[in-house]
Protein backbone atom coordinates (compact mmCIF):
# COMPACT_ATOMS: atom_id res chain seq x y z
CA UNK A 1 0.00 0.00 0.00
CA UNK A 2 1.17 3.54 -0.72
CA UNK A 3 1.14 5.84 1.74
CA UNK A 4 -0.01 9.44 1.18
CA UNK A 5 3.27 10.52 3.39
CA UNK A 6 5.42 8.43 0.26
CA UNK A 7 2.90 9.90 -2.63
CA UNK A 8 4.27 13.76 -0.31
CA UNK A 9 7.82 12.75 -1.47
CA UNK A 10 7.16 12.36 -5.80
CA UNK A 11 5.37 15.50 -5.51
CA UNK A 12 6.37 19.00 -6.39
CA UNK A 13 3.99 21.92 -6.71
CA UNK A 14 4.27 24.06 -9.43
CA UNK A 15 2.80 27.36 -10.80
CA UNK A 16 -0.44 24.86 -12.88
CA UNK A 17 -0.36 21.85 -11.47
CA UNK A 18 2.22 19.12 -9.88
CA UNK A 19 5.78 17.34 -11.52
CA UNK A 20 5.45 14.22 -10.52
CA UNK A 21 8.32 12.37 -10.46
CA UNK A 22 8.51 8.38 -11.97
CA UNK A 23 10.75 5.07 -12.51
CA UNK A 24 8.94 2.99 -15.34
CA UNK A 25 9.13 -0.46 -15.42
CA UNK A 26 8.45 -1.20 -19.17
CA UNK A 27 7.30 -4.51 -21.08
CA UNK A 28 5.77 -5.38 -17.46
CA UNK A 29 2.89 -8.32 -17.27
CA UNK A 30 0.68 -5.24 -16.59
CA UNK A 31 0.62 -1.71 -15.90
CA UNK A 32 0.16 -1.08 -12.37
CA UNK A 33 2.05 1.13 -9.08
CA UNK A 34 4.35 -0.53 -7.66
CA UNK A 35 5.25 1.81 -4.44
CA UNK A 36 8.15 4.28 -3.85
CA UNK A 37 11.66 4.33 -3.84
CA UNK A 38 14.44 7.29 -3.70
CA UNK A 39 11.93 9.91 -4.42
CA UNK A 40 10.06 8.12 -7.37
CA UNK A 41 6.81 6.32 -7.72
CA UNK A 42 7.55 3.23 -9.14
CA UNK A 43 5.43 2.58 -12.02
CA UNK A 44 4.91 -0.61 -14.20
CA UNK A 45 3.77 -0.14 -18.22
CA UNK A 46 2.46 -3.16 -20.03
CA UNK A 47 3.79 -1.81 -23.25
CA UNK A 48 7.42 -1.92 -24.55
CA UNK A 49 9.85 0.96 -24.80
CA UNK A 50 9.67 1.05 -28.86
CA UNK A 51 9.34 4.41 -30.23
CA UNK A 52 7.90 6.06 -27.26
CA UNK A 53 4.76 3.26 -26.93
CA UNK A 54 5.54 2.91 -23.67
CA UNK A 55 5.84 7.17 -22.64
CA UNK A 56 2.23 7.31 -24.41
CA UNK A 57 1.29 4.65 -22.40
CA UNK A 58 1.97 6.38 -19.52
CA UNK A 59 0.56 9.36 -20.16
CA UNK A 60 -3.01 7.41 -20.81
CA UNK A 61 -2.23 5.22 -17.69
CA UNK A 62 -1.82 8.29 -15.36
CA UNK A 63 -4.40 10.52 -16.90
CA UNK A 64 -6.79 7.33 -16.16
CA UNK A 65 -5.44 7.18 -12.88
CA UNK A 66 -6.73 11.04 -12.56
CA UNK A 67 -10.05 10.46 -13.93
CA UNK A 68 -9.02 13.42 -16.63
CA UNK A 69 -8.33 13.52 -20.50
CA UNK A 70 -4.71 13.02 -21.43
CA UNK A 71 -3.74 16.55 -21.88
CA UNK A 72 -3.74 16.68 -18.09
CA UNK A 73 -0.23 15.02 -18.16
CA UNK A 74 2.54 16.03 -19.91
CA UNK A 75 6.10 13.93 -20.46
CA UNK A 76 8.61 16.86 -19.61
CA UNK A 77 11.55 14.84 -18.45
CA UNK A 78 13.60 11.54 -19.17
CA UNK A 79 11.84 10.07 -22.88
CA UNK A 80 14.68 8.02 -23.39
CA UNK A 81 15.10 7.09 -19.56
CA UNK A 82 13.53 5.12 -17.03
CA UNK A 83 13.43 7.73 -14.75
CA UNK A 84 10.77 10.50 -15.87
CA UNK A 85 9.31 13.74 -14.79
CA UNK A 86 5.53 14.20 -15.55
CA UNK A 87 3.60 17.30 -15.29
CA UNK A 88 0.41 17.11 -14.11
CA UNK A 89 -2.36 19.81 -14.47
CA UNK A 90 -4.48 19.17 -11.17
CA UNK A 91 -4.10 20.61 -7.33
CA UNK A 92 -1.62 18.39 -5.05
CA UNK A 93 -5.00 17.29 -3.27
CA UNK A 94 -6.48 16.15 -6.24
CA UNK A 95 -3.14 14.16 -7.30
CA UNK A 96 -2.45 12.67 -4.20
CA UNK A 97 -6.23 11.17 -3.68
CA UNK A 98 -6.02 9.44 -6.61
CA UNK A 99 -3.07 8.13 -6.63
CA UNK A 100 -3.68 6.86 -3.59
CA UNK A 101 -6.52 5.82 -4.57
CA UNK A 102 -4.80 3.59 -7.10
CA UNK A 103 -2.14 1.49 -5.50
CA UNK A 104 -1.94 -1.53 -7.06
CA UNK A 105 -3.79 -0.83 -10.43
């Protein structure tokens, strides 16, 4: 189970919205939270890292996640990494209730 203290830690306010910050697990059996670890959720994507499937699949898993339309989150750091920044445009409150919310899906 996440905690909402260890969702307090991937969190960063900014000016419209939250960065959230993310270690993807791609080609995973499905696409699911995994917990926290050194300041990142750990996330893992069903799809395969092959020319960005598995960034878009992110984006659609989190937006899901948020109950909003996938121009709530946008990729701003780490396409080519596991390690990712995401910018999210909802309140803290908001982010953290439903990604609490979600452990485990």
């Amino acid at each position: 189970m996440i905690t909402i203290e260890e969702l307090e830690s991937v969190l960063l306010d900014c000016r419209d919205g939250v960065s959230l910050s993310v270690q993807v697990k791609p080609g995973a059996a499905r696409s699911r939270l995994r917990g926290v670890s050194q300041g990142r959720l750990l996330i893992d994507i069903r799809q395969k890292a092959l020319e960005g499937e598995a960034n878009e699949a992110l984006i659609a898993f989190i937006a899901n996640l948020l109950g909003k339309g996938r121009g709530s989150v946008t990729l701003t750091r780490g396409a080519r990494s596991r390690m990712k920044t995401l910018h999210l445009l909802v309140s803290r409150q908001e982010a953290l209730l439903a990604l609490a919310g979600a452990d485990g899906k």
